[in-house]
Protein backbone atom coordinates (compact mmCIF):
# COMPACT_ATOMS: atom_id res chain seq x y z
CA UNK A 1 19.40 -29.90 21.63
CA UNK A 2 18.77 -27.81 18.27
CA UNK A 3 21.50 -28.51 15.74
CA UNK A 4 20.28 -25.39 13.45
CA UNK A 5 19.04 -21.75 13.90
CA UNK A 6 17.81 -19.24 11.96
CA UNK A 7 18.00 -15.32 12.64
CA UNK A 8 15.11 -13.97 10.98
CA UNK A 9 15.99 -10.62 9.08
CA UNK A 10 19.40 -9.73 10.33
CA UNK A 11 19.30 -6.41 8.92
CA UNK A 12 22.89 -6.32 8.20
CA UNK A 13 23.93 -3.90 5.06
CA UNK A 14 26.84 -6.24 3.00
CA UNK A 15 28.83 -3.47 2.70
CA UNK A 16 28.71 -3.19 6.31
CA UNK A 17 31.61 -5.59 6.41
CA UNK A 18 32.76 -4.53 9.27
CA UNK A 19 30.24 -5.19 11.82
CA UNK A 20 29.24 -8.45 9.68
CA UNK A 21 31.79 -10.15 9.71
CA UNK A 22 32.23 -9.42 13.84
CA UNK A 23 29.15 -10.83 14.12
CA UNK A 24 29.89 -14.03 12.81
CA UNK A 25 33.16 -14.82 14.16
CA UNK A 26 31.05 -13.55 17.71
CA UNK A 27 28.63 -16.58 16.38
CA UNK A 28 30.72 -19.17 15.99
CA UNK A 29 32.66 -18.47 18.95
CA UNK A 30 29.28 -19.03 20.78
CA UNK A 31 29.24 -22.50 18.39
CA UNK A 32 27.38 -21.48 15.74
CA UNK A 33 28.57 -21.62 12.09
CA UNK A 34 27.07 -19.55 8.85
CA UNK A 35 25.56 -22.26 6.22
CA UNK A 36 23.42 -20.29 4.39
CA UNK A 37 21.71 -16.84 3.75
CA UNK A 38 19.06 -15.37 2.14
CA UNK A 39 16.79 -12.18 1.72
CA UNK A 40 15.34 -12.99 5.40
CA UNK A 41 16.87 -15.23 7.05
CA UNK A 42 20.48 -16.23 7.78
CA UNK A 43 21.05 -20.08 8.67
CA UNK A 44 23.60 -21.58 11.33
CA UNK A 45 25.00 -24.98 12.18
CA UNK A 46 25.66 -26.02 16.02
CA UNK A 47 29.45 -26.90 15.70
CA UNK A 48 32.34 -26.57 18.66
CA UNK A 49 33.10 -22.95 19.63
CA UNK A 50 35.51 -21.78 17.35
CA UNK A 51 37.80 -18.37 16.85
CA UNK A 52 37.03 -17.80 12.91
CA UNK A 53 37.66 -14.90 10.94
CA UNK A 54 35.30 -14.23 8.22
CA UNK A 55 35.47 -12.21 5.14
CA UNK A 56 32.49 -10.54 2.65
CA UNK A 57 33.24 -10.35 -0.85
CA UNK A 58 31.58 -10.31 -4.69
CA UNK A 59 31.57 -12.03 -7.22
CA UNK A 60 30.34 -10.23 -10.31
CA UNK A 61 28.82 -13.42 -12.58
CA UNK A 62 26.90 -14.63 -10.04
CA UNK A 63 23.69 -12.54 -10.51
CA UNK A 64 20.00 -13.16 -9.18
CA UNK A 65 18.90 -15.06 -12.07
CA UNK A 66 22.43 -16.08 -14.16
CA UNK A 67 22.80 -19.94 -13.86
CA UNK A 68 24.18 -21.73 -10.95
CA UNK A 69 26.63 -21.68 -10.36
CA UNK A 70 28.10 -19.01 -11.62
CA UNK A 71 31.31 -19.66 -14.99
CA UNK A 72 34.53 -18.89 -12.72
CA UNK A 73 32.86 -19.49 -9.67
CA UNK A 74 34.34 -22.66 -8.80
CA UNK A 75 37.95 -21.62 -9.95
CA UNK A 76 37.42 -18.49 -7.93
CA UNK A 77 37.07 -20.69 -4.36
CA UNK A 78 39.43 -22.93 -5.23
CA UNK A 79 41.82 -20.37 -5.35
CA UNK A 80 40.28 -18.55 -1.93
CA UNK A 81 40.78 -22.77 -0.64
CA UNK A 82 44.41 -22.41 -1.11
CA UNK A 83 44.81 -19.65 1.20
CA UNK A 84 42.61 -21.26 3.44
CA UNK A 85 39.19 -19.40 2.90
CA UNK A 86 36.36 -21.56 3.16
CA UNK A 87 32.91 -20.77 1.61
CA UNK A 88 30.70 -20.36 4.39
CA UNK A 89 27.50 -19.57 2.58
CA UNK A 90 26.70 -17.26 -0.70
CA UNK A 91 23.51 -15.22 -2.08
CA UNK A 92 23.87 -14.68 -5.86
CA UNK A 93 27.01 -12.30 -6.09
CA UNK A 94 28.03 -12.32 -2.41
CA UNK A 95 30.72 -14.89 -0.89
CA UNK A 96 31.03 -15.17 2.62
CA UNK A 97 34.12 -17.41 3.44
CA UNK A 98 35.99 -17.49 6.62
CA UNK A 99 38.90 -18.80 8.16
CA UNK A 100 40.86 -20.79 10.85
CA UNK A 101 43.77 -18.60 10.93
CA UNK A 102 43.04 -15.06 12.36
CA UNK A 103 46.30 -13.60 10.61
CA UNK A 104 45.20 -14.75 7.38
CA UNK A 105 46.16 -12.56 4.13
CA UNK A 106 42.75 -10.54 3.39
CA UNK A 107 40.69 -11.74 0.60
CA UNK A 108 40.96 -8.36 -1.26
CA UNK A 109 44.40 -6.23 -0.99
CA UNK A 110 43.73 -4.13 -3.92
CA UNK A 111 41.53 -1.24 -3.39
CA UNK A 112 41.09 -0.04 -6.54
CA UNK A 113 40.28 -3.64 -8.29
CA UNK A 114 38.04 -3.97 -4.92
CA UNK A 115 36.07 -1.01 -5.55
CA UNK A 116 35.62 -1.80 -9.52
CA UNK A 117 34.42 -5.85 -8.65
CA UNK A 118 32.05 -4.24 -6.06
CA UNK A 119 30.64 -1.71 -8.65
CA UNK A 120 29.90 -4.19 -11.15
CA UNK A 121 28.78 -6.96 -8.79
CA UNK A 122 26.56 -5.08 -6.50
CA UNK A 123 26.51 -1.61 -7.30
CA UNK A 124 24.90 -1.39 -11.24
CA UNK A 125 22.63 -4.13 -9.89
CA UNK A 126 21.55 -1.81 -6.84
CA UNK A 127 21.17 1.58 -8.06
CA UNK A 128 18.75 -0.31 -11.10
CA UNK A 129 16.58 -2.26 -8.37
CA UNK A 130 16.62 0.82 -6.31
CA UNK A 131 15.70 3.15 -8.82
CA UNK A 132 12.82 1.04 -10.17
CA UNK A 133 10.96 0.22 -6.58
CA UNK A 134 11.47 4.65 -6.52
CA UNK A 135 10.00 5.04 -9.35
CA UNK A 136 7.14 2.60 -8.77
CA UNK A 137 6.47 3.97 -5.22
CA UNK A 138 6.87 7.63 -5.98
CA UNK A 139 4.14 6.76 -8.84
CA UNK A 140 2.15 4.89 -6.33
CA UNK A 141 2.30 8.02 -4.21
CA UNK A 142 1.38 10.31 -6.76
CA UNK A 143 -1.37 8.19 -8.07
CA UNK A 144 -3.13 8.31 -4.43
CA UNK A 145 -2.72 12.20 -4.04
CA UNK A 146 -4.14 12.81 -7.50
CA UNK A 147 -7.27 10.80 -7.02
CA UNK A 148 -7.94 12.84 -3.65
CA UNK A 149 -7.44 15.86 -5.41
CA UNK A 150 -9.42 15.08 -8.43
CA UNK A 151 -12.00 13.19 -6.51
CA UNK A 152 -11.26 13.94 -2.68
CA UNK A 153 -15.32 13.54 -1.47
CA UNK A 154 -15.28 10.17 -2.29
CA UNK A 155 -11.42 9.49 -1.31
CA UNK A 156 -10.99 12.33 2.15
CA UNK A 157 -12.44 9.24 4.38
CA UNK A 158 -11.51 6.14 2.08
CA UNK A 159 -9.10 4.25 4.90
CA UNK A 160 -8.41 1.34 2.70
CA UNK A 161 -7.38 3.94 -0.15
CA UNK A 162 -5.15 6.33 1.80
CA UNK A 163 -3.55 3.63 3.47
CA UNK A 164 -2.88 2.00 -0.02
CA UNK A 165 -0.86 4.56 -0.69
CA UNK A 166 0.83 5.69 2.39
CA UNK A 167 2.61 2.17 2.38
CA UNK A 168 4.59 3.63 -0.42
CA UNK A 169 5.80 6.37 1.51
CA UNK A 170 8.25 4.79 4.52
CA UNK A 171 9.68 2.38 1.56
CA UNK A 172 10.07 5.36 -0.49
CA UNK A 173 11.85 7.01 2.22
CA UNK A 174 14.19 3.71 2.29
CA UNK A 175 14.92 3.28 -0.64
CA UNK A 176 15.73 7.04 -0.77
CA UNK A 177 18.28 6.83 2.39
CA UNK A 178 20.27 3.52 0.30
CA UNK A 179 20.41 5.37 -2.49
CA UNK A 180 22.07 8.52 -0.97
CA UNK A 181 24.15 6.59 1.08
CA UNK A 182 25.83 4.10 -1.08
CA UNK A 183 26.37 7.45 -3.13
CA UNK A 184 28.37 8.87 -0.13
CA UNK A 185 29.95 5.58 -0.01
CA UNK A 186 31.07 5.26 -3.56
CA UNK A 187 32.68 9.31 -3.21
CA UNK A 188 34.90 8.25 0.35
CA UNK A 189 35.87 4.58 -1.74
CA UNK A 190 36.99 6.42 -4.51
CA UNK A 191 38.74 8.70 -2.14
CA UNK A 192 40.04 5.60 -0.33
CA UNK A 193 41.36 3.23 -3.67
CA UNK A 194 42.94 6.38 -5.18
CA UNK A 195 45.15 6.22 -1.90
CA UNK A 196 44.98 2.55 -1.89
CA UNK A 197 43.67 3.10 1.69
CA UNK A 198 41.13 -0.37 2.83
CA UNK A 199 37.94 0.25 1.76
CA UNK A 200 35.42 2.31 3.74
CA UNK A 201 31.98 0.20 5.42
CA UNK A 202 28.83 1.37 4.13
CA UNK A 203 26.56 1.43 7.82
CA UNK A 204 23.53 -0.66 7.91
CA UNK A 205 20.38 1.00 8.03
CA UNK A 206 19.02 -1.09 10.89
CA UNK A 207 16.51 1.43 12.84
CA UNK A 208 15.30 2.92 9.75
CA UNK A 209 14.32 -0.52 8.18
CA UNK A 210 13.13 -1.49 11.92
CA UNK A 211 10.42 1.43 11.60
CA UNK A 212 9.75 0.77 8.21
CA UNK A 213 8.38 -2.71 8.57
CA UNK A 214 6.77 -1.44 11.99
CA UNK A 215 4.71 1.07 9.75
CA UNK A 216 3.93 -1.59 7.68
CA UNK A 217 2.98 -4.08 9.77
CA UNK A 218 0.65 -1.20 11.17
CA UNK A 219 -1.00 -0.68 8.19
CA UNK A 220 -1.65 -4.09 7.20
CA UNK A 221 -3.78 -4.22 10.70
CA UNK A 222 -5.09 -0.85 10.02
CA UNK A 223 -6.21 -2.22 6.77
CA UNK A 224 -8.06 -5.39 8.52
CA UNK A 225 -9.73 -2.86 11.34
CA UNK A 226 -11.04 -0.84 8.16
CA UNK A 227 -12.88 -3.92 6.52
CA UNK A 228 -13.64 -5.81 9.82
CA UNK A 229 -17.64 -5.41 9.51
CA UNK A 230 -17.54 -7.56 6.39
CA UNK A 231 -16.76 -11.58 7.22
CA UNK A 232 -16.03 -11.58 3.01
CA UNK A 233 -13.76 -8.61 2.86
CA UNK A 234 -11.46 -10.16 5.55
CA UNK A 235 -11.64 -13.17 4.00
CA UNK A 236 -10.21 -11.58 0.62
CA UNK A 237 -7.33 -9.73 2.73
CA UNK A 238 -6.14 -12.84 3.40
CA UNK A 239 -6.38 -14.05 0.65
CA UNK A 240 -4.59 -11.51 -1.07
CA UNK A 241 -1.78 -11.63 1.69
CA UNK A 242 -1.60 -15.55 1.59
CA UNK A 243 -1.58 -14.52 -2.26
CA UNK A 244 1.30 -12.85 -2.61
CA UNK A 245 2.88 -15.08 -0.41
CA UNK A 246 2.74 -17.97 -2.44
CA UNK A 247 3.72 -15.78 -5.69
CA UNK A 248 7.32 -14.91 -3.67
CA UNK A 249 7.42 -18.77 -2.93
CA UNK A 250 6.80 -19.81 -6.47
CA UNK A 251 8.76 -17.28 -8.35
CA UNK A 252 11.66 -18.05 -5.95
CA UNK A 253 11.34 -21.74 -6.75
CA UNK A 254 11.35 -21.61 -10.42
CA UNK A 255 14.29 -19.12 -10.50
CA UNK A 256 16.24 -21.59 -8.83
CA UNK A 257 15.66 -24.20 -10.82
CA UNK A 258 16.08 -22.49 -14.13
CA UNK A 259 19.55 -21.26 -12.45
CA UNK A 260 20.46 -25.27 -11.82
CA UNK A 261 19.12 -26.16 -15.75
CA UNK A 262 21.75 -23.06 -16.96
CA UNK A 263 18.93 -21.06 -18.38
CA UNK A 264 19.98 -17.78 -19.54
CA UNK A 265 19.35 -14.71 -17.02
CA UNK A 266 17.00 -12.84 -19.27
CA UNK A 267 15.24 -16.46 -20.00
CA UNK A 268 14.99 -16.56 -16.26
CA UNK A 269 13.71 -13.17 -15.83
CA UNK A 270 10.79 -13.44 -18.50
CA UNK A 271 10.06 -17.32 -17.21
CA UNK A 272 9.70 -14.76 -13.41
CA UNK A 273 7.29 -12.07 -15.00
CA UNK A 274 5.37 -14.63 -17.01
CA UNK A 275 4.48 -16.42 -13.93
CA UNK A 276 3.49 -13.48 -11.71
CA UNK A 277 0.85 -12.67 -14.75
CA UNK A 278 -0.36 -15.78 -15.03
CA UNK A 279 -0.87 -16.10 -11.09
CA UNK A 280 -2.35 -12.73 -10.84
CA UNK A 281 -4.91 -13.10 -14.10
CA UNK A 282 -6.25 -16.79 -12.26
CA UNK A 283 -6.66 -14.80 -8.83
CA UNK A 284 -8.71 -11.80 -10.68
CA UNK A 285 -10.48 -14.34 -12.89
CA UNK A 286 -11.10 -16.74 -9.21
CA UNK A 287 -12.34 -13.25 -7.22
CA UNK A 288 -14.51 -12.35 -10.13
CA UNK A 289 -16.32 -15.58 -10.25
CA UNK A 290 -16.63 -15.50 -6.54
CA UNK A 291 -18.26 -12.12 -6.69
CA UNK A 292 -20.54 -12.93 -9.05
CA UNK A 293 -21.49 -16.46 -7.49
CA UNK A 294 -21.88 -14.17 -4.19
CA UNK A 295 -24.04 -11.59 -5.84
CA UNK A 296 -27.22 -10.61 -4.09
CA UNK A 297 -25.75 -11.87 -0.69
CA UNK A 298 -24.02 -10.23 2.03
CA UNK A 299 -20.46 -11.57 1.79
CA UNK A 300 -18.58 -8.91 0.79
CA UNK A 301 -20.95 -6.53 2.16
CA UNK A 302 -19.46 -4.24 4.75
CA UNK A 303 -22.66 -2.91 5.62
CA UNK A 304 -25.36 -5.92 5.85
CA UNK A 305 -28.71 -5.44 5.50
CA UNK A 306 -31.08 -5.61 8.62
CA UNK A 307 -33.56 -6.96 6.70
CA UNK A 308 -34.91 -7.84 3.27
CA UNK A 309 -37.83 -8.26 1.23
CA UNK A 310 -38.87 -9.28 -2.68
CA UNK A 311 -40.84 -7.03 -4.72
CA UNK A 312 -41.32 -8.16 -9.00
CA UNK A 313 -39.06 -10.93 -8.12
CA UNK A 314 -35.75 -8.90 -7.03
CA UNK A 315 -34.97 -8.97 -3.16
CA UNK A 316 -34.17 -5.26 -1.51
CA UNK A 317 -32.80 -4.65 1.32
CA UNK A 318 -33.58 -2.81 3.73
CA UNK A 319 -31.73 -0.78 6.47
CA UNK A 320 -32.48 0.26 10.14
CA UNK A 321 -29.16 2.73 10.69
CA UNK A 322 -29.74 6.27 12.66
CA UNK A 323 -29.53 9.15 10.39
CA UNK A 324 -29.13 12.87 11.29
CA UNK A 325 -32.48 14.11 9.41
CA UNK A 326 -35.61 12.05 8.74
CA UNK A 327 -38.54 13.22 6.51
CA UNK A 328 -40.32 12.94 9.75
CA UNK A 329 -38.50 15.72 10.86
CA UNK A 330 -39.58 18.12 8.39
CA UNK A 331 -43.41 16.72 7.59
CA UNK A 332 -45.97 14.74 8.76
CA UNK A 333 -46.34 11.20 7.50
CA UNK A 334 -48.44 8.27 8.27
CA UNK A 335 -45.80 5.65 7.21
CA UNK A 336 -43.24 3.78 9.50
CA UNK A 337 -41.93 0.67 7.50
CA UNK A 338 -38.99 2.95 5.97
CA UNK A 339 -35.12 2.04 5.14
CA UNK A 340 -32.68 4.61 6.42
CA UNK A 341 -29.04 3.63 5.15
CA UNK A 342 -26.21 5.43 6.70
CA UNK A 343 -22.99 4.82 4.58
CA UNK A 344 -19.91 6.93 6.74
CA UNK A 345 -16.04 6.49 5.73
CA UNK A 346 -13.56 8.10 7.86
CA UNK A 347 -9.71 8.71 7.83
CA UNK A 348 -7.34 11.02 9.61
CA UNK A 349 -8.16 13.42 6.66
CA UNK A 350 -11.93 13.84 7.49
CA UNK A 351 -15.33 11.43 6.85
CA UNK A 352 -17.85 11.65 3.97
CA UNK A 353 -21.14 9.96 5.33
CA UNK A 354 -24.17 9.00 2.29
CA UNK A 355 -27.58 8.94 3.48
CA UNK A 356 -30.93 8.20 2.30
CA UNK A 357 -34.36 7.50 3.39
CA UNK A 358 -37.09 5.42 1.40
CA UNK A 359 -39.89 3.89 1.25
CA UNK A 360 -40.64 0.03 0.54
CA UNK A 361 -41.17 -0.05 -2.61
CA UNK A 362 -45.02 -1.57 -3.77
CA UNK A 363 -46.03 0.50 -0.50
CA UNK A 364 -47.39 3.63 -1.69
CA UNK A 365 -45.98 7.14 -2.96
CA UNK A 366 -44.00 8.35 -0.33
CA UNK A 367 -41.29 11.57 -0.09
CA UNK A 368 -37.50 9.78 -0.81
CA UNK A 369 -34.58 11.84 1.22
CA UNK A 370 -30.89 11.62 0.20
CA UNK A 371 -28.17 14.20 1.31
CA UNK A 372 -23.97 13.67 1.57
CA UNK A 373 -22.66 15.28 4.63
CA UNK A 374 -18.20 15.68 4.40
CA UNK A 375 -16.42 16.95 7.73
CA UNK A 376 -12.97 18.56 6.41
CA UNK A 377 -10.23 17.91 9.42
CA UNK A 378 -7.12 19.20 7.07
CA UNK A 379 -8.30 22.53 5.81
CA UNK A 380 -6.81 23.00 2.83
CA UNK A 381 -9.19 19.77 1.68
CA UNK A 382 -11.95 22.43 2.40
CA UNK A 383 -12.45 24.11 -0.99
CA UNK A 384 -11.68 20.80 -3.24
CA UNK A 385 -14.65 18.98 -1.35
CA UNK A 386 -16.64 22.15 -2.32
CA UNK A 387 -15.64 22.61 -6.02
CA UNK A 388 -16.24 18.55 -6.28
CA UNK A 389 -19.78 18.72 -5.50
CA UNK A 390 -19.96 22.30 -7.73
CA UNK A 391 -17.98 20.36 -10.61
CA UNK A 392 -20.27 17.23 -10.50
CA UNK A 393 -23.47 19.13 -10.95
CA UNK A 394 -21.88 20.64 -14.08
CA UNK A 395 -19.99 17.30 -15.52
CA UNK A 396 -22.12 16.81 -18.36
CA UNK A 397 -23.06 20.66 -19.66
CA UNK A 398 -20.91 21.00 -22.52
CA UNK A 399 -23.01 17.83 -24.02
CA UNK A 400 -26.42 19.25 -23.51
CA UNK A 401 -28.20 22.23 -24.35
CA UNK A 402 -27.90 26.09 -22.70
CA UNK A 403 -31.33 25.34 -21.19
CA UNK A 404 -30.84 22.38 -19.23
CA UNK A 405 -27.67 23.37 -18.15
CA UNK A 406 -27.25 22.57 -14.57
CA UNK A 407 -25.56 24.41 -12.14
CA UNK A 408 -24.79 26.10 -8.52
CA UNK A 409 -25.88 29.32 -7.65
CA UNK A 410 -25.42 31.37 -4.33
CA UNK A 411 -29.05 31.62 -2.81
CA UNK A 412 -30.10 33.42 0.90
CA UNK A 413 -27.90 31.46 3.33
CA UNK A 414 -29.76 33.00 6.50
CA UNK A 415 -32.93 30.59 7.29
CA UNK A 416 -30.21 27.37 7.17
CA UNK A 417 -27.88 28.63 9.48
CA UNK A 418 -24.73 27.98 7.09
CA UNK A 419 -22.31 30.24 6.24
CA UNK A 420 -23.16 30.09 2.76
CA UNK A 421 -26.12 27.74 0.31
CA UNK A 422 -25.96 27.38 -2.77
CA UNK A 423 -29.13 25.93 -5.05
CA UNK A 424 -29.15 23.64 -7.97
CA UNK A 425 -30.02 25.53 -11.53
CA UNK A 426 -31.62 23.77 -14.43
CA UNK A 427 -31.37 26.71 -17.40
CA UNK A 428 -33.24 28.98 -14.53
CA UNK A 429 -35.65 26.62 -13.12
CA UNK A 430 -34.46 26.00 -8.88
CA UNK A 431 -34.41 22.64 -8.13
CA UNK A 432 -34.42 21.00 -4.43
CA UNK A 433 -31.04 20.65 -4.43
CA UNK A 434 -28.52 22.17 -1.92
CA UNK A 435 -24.96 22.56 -1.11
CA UNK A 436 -24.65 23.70 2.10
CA UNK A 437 -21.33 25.52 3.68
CA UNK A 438 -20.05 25.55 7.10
CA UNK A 439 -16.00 26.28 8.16
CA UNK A 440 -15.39 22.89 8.10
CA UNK A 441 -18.13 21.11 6.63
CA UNK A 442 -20.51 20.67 3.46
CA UNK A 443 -23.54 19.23 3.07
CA UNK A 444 -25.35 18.24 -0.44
CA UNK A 445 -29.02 17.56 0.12
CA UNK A 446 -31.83 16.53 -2.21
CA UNK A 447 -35.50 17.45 -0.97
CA UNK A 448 -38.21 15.71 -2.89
CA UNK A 449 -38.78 17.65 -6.28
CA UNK A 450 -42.23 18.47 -5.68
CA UNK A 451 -41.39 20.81 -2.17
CA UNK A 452 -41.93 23.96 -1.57
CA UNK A 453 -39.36 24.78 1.55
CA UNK A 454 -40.51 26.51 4.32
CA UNK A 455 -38.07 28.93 6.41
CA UNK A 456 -38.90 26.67 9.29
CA UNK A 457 -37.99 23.56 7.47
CA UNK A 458 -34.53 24.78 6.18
CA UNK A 459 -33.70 25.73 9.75
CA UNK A 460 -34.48 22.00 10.98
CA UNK A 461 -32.34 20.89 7.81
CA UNK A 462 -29.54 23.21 8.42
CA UNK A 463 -29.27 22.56 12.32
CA UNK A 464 -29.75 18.53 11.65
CA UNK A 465 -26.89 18.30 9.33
CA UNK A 466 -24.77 20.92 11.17
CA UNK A 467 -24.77 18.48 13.90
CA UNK A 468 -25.11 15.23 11.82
């Protein structure tokens, strides 16, 4: 027979005293008795069904890094003792005590001194932890839209990035909700203590934080489906959850014990933040050496190689994927030992697939093919892709002079079959460059330099990468 259980993230709002403390007098009616609670996990004792009535309050000195225990603390329960409260279990500022008598005098009969103890205790402490996880995931957020708009080809299929980001927004949204509501809360206590009225309960926000670690727990396996071709890069998610893990563990473990050697709170705090640096510069400096001791191999490689060879000493690899258009599509060629790489990322916001064709190198002179295909599924995504590619030809021309200026220019659209081409400029020399425009995609291809373009080859071109 187990002697202890655990629930495993309760969910229950402290200010929810209400349905709390109903909860654990249901508990230890069913023989169960609080010992001890933390952020995710509250801890019973098997003892002999009992009728207890429990209580929740604060005690303002006993923050999450002030020394343990707390000056007063002790004096405080002795005092609670006397009128037969018993300490139950405690998490920095909150007490939990209950009792044996179910008449017992309340803990707190004054609301106004109630309201005041909770607003230093819990409430300053709150609204500040609150405001800075807002403030870090609203920046988070914002971060993640800028880069798509200032660089959305690379980032409108980038899975591991948007989902980076859009674990930000649920715990944004929570964090919002708690702050509104203990806002509410504080107006109807106010209301309440002026009248000296019992205090108001603040409701948990059970289903909410329910969906919230749902979402996250689905993007954490999104995240592993979006790196599953690479044996390294699943390896490092891992590591980075087990990672964090042990940080929580650690941190958690030396803030206790600086609490039981009575270091100062802010000592305690900077002892915290020093140790999450140090941990985080080893892990960079251990993933940089492993990258670098992994370099030239296929570890982190979410695309592997189908084959390789060496050529002056440096191995290349080479690549066997389908691609939309071949040079063998738009000329004849006695050569069939060519690398096609296909490079595709998509997301929910569209896909942005790299290709190229070469030749081995040491093998001849042969025609090299390279062309970006983006498919646009939110349209107003459209015309940023487009002025990306337009903006990237053009990055460097206030560095160089008028005459190698390079940029897009509208050319006949009609033998491609888009809606609308436009041709790389040097000065006013045309270069074998293209950006071609459909409703809802754009493709940027580069023909070999020394081409002259047939009709008939940019309608193969046009309908290959229509369809690509």
């Amino acid at each position: 027979m187990k002697h202890t259980k655990r629930e495993w993230i309760p969910l229950y709002n402290f200010l929810d005293r209400t349905r709390l403390t109903a909860h654990l007098s249901e508990m230890a009616a069913r023989g169960w008795l609080l010992t001890s609670i933390s952020s995710w996990s509250w801890k019973y004792r098997r003892t002999e069904p009992r009728k207890l009535k429990f209580a929740v309050t604060f005690f303002a000195g006993a923050g999450r890094f002030s020394p343990a225990p707390a000056p007063g603390l002790d004096t405080f329960r002795d005092y609670c003792a006397q009128a037969g409260w018993q300490v139950a279990a405690s998490m920095d500022q909150v007490q939990v005590f209950y009792n044996e008598d179910e008449n017992a005098v309340p803990l707190e009969t004054d609301s106004a001194l109630e309201l005041a103890n909770i607003q230093k205790s819990i409430g300053g402490p709150l609204k500040k932890s609150y405001l800075a996880l807002l403030v870090l995931s609203l920046f988070q957020l914002g971060f993640g839209l800028w880069r798509l708009v200032r660089d959305p080809v690379d980032n409108i299929g980038n899975s591991s990035s948007l989902l980076s980001t859009g674990a930000y927004l649920p715990l944004s949204v929570l964090i919002l909700w708690g702050l509104l509501a203990y806002r509410r809360w504080l107006r109807k206590a106010g209301a309440a203590a002026e009248t000296g009225a019992p205090l108001p309960d603040l409701p948990s926000a059970k289903w909410l934080s329910i969906l919230t670690m749902v979402w996250s727990a689905l993007l954490v396996l999104a995240s592993f489906a979006t790196v599953s071709r690479s044996a390294g890069m699943v390896l490092l998610l891992v590591g980075m959850l087990i990672f964090y893990l042990l940080v929580g563990v650690l941190a958690n473990l030396v803030r206790k014990g600086l609490q039981r050697l009575r270091c100062p709170a802010w000592g305690n705090f900077l002892a915290i933040i020093s140790l999450a640096i140090i941990l985080t510069v080893g892990a960079l400096a251990g993933l940089m050496a492993l990258v670098i001791g992994n370099t030239g191999t296929d570890l982190f490689a979410d695309h592997p190689a189908a084959e390789t060879y060496t050529y002056q000493g440096i191995t290349w690899s080479v690549y066997h994927d389908p691609i939309p258009l071949r040079i063998e599509d738009l000329t004849e060629v006695d050569y069939d030992r060519w690398s096609t790489e296909a490079r595709v990322d998509t997301s929910f916001l569209g896909s942005h697939g790299e290709y190229r064709q070469d030749a081995r190198l040491g093998e001849g002179q042969w025609p090299e093919l390279r062309y970006d295909i983006v498919t646009v599924k939110v349209p107003f995504l459209y015309n940023l892709c487009k002025q990306d590619f337009i903006d990237w030809v053009a990055r460097d021309n206030d560095q160089i002079p008028a005459q190698y200026r390079e940029e897009y220019r509208s050319v006949d659209p009609s033998p491609w079959g888009a809606e609308e081409v436009l041709q790389v400029y040097i000065g006013n020399e045309a270069v074998n460059q293209y950006l071609l425009c459909w409703p809802d995609r754009l493709a940027e291809v580069h023909i070999p330099w020394d081409w002259d373009l047939t009709a008939e080859q940019m309608t193969v071109i046009g309908e290959k990468l229509a369809a690509g």
